[in-house]
Protein backbone atom coordinates (compact mmCIF):
# COMPACT_ATOMS: atom_id res chain seq x y z
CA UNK A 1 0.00 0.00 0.00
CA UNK A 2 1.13 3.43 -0.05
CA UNK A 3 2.08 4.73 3.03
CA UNK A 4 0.22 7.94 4.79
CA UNK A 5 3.44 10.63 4.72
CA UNK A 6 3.39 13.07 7.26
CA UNK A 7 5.64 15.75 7.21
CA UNK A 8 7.19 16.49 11.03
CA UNK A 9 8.69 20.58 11.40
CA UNK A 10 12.01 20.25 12.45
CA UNK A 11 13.32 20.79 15.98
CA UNK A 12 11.84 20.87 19.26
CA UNK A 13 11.29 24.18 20.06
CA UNK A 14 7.85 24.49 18.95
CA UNK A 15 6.71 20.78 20.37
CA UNK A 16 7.79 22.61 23.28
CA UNK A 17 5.73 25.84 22.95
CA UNK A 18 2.81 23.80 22.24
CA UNK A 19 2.89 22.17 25.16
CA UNK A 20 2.18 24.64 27.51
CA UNK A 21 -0.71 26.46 25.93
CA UNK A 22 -3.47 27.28 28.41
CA UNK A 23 -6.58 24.82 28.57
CA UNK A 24 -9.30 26.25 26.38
CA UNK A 25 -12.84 25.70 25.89
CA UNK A 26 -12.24 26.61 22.28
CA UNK A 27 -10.18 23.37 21.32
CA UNK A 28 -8.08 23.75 17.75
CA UNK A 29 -5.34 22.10 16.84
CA UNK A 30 -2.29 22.56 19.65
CA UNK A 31 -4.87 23.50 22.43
CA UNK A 32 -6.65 22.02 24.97
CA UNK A 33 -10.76 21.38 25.70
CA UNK A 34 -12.39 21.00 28.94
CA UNK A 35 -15.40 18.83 27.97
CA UNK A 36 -16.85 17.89 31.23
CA UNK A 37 -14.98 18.23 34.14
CA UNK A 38 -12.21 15.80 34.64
CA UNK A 39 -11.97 15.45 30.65
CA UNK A 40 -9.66 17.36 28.28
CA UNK A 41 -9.83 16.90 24.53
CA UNK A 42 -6.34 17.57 23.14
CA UNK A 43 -7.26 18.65 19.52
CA UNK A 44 -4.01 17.16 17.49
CA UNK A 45 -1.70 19.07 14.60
CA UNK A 46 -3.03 16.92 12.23
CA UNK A 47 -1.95 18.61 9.40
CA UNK A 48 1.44 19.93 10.33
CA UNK A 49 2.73 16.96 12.68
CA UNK A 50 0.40 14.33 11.66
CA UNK A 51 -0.87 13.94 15.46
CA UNK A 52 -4.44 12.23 15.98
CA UNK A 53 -6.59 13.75 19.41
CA UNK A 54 -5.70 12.86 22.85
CA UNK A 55 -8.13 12.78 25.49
CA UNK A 56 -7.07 12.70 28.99
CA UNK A 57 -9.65 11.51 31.56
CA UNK A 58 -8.91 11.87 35.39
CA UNK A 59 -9.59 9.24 37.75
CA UNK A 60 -9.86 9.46 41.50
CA UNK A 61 -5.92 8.72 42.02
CA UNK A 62 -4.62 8.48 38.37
CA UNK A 63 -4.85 9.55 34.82
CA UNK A 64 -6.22 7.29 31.48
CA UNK A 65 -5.03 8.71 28.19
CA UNK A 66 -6.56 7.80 25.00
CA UNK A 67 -4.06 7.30 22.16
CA UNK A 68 -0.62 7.09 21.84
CA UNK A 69 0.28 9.24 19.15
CA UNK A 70 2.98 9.73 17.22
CA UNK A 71 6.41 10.17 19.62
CA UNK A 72 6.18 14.02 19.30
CA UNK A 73 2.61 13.28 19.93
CA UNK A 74 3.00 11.55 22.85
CA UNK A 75 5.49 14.21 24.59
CA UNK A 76 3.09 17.04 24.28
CA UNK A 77 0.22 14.94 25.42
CA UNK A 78 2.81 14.25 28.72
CA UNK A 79 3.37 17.39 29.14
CA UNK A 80 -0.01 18.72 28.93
CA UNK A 81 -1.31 16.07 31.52
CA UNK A 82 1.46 16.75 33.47
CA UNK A 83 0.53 20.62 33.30
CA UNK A 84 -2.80 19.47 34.24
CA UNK A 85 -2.81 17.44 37.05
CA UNK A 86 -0.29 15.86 39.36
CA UNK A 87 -1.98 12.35 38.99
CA UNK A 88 0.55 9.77 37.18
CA UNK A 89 -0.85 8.10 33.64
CA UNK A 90 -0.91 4.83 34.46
CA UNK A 91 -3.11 3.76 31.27
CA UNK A 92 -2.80 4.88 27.81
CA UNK A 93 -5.32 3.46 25.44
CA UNK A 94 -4.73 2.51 21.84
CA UNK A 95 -7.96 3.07 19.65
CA UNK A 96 -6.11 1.10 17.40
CA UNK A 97 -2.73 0.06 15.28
CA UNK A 98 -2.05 2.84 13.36
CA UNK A 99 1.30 5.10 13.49
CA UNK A 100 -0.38 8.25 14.74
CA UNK A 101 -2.17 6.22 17.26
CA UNK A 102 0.08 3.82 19.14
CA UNK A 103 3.68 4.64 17.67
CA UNK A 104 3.77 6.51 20.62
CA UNK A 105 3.64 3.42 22.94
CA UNK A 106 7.35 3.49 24.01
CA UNK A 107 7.36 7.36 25.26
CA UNK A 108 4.54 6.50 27.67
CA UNK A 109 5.59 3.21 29.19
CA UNK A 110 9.21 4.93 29.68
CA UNK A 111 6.67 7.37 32.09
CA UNK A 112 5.82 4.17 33.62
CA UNK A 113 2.04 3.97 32.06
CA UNK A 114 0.86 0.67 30.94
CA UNK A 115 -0.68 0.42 27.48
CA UNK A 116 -3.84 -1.13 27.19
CA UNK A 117 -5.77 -1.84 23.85
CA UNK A 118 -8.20 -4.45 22.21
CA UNK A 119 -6.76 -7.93 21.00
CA UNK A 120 -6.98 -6.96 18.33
CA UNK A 121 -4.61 -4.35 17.77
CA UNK A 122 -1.75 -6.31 19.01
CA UNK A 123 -3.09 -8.80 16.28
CA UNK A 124 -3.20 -5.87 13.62
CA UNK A 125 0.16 -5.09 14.55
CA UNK A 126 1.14 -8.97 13.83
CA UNK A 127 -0.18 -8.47 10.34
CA UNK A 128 1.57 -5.14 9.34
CA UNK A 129 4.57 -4.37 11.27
CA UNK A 130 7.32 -4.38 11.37
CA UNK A 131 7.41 -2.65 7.14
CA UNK A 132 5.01 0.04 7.98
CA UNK A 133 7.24 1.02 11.05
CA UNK A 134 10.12 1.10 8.96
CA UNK A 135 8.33 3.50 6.81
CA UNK A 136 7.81 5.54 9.22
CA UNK A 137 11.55 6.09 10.56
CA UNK A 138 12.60 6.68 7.18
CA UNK A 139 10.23 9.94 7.37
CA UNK A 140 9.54 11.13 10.95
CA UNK A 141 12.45 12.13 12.51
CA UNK A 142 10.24 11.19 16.20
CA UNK A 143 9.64 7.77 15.20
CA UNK A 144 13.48 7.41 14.13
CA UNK A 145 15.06 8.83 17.47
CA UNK A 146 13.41 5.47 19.31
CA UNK A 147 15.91 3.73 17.50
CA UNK A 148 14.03 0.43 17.97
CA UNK A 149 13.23 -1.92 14.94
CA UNK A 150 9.33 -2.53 15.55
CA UNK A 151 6.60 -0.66 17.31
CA UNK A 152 6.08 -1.29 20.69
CA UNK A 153 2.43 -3.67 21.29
CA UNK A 154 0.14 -2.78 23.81
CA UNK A 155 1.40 -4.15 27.47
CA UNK A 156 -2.15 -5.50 27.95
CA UNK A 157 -4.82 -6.13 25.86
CA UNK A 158 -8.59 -7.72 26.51
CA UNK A 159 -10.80 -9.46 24.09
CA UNK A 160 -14.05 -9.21 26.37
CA UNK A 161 -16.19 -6.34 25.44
CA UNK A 162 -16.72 -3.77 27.58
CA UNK A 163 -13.30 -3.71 29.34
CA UNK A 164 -14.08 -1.70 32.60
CA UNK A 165 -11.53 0.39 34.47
CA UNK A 166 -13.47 2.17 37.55
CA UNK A 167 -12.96 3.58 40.88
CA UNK A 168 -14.55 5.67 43.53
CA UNK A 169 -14.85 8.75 41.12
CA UNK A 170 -15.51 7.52 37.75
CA UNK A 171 -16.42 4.27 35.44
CA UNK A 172 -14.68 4.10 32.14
CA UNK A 173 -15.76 1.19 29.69
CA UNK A 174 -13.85 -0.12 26.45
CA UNK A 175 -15.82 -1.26 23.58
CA UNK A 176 -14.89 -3.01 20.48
CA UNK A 177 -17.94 -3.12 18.25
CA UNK A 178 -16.44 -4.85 15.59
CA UNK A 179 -14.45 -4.33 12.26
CA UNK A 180 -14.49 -0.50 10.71
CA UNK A 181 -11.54 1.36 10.45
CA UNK A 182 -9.76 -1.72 11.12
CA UNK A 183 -9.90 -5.18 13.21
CA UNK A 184 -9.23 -3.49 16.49
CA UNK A 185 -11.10 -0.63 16.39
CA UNK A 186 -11.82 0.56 20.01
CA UNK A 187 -14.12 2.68 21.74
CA UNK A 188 -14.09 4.39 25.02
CA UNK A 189 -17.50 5.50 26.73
CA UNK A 190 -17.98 7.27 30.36
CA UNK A 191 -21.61 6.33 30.87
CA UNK A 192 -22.45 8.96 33.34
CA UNK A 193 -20.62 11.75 31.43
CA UNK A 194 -22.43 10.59 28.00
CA UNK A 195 -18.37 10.76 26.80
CA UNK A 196 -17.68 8.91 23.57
CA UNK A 197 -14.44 8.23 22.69
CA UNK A 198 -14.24 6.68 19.38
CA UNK A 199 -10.70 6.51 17.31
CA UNK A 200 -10.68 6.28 13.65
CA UNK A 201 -14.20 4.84 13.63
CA UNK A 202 -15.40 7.70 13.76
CA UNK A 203 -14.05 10.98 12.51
CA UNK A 204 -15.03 14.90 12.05
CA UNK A 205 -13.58 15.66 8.38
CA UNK A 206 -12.24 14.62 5.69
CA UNK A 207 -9.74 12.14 7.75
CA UNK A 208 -11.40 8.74 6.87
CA UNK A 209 -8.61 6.30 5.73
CA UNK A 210 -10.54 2.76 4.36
CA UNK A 211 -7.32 0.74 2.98
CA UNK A 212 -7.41 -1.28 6.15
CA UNK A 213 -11.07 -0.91 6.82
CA UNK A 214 -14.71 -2.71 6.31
CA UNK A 215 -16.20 -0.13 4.21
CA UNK A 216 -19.87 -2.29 4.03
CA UNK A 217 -19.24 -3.30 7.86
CA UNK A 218 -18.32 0.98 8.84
CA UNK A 219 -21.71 1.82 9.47
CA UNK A 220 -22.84 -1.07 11.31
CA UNK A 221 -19.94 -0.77 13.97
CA UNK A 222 -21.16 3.65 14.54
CA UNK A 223 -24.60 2.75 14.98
CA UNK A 224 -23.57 0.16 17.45
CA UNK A 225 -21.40 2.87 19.10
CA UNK A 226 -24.82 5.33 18.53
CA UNK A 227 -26.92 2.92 20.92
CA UNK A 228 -24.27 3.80 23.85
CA UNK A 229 -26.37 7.39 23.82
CA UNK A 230 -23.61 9.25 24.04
CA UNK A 231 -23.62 13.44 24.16
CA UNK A 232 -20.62 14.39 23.48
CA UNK A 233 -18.66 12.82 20.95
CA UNK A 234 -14.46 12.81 20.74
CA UNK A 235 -13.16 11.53 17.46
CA UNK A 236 -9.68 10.39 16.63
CA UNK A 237 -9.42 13.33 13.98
CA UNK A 238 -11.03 16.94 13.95
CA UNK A 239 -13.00 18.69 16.58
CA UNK A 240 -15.20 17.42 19.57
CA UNK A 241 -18.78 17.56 18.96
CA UNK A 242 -21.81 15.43 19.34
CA UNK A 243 -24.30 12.82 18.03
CA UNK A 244 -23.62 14.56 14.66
CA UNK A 245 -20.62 13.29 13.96
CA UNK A 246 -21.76 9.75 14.04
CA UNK A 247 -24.65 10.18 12.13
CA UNK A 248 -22.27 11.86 9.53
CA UNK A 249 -19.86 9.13 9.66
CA UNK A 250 -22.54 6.59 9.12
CA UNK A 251 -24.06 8.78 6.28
CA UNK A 252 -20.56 9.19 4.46
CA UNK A 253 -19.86 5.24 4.50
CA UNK A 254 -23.28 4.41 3.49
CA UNK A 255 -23.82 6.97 0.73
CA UNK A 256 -20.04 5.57 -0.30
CA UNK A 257 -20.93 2.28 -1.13
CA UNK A 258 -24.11 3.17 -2.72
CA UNK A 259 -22.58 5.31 -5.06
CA UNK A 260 -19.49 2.88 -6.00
CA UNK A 261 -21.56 0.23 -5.84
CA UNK A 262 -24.15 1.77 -8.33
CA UNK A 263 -21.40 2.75 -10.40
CA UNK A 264 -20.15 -1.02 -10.45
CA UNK A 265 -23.54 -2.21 -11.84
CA UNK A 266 -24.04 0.70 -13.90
CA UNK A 267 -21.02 -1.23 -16.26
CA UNK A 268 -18.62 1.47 -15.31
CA UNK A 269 -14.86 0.84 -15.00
CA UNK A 270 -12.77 1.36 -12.28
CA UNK A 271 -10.23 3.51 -14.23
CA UNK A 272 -13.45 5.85 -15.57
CA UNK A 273 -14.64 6.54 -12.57
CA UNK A 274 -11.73 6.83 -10.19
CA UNK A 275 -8.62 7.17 -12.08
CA UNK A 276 -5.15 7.15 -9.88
CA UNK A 277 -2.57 10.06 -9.54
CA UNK A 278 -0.31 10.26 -12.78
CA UNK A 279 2.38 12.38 -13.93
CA UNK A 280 1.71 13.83 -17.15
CA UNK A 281 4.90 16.20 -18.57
CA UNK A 282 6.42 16.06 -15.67
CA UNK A 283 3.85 17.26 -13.98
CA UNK A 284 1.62 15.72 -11.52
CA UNK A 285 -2.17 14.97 -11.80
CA UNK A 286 -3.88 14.43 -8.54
CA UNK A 287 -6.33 11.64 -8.43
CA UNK A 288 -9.80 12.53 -8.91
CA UNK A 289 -13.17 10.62 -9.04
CA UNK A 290 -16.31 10.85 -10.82
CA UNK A 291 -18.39 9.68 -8.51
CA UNK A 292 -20.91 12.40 -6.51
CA UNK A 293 -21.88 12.20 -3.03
CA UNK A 294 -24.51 14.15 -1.64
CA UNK A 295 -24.38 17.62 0.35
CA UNK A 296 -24.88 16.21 3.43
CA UNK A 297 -21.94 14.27 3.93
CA UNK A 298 -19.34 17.34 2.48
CA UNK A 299 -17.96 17.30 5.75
CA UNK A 300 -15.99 14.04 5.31
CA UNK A 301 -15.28 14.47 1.50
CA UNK A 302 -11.65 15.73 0.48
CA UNK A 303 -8.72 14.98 -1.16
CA UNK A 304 -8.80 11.05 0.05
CA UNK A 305 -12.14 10.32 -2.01
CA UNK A 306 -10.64 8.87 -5.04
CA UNK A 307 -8.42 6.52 -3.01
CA UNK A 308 -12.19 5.89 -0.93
CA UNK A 309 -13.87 5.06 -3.76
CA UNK A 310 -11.15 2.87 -4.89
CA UNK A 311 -11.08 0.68 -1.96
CA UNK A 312 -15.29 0.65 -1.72
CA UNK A 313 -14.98 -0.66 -4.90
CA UNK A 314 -12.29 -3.58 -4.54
CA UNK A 315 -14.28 -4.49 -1.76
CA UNK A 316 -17.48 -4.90 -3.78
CA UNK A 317 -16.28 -6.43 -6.43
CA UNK A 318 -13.82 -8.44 -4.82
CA UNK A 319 -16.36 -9.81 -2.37
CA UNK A 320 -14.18 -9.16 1.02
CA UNK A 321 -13.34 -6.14 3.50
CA UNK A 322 -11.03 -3.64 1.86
CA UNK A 323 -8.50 -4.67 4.30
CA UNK A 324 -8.23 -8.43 3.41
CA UNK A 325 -7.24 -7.73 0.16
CA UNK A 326 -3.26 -7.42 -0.58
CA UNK A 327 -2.32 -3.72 -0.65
């Protein structure tokens, strides 16, 4: 497959800077969100760093973190917790495999948290690693300064769904619905907060990445996640919100397949409809597709839709999750 490149600024100075903005109740990228109290949504520099969203959730005598991050990613979400409360992280929660969400792992079990995560992350990271790590060090100058040869798996994992974590203060449950974004897909849900935490299952923008995913299984997994009730909703990419951003991750995915698979029994070729990147005089074409999605899913449409509509329709036609077939 092609790898996801993320360009990383150089030096430290401004990893530093970031890390001490104030707490806001105006997240963007770099800054800080009180949600509810005893909650922070840590909006990540998706753009410039590559960094997914941290939350940080207090308990009564410790702090849970979900996702890793990146390395860089994982320093300024230290420091921020650290700036936050005096509580130690003792768990840091991987939504899932991915660089940007648990490459991160060996910062925060240096700080002496324990990394916790689904099976089937640890299983994802079996099927993919240690190449896509490899990748990685060859480009981020964070993930090359670990000097290690493979990512580092989540400490412990469960395969009982929900995992529960709870103490005088607060109850924190760990969901895995099934397979969306990819095999290990977890959730995090504080059922007397209404708190959703969801990953790459769920996402506010154009962020979705499906080469790994279930594209005909996405929608099943959100509504699953939709019958926790949740009100406020903390995705793995783009801003907090609420029960909007799963019904427009369900809409996106659905209206998706439709259209590709339409398309498919329309008689139209692959190569018509979604044609790849090409350099033409030296001079490079970016990818573009044919296919039309309504207006109410423009949040999540961007630059990725050709390569979307590419996987949707492998999977279709090839009868099996995107992410079983060889990429």
């Amino acid at each position: 497959m092609k790898q996801l490149r993320w360009l990383m600024l150089s030096g430290f100075a401004l990893l530093a800077a970031m890390a001490f903005l104030a707490t806001r109740t105006d997240a963007e990228p770099g800054q800080v969100k009180l949600i509810v109290p005893g909650v922070w949504f840590c909006e990540g520099d998706l753009a410039n760093l590559g960094h997914s969203n941290n939350i940080i959730i207090e308990m009564k005598d410790y702090l849970i973190v979900v996702d890793a991050n990146f390395p860089s990613g994982a320093k300024l979400t230290l420091e921020t917790a650290r700036r936050i409360s005096s509580k130690p992280v003792k768990y840091v929660f991987d939504t899932h495999h991915h660089g940007d969400h648990a490459y991160g792992n060996p910062i925060w079990t240096k700080a002496g948290a324990t990394t916790l995560a689904y099976v089937g992350v640890a299983d994802e990271m079996k099927r993919y690693e240690p190449a896509r790590w490899k990748t990685a060090a060859k480009e981020r100058p964070d993930v090359a300064e670990l000097h290690l040869d493979a990512p580092e798996p989540p400490q412990q994992t469960f395969d009982k769904s929900p995992f529960i974590l709870k103490d005088g203060s607060r109850e924190v449950r760990f969901y895995f619905f099934g397979w969306a974004h990819t095999r290990g897909d977890g959730f995090v849900y504080l059922p007397k907060e209404q708190v959703l935490c969801t990953g790459d299952a769920a996402v506010n923008g154009p962020h979705n990445f499906t080469a790994d995913g279930n594209v005909g299984n996405w929608p099943k997994v959100v509504r699953a996640a939709q019958g926790l009730g949740a009100r406020y909703i903390l995705p793995g990419h783009g801003a907090s919100g609420g029960p909007e951003i799963l019904d427009g991750q369900v809409r996106f995915m659905t209206e998706l397949h439709k259209a590709v698979d339409a398309a498919i029994k329309d008689g139209k070729k692959l190569e018509e409809v979604a044609p790849p990147a090409a350099t033409v005089a030296g001079k490079v074409v970016p990818a573009k597709t044919t296919i039309a999605l309504p207006d109410s899913v423009q949040n999540w449409m961007g630059p990725s839709l050709p390569a979307q509509v590419r996987d949707t329709w492998q999977e279709i036609v090839q009868k099996k999750p995107r992410g079983d077939i060889p990429h």
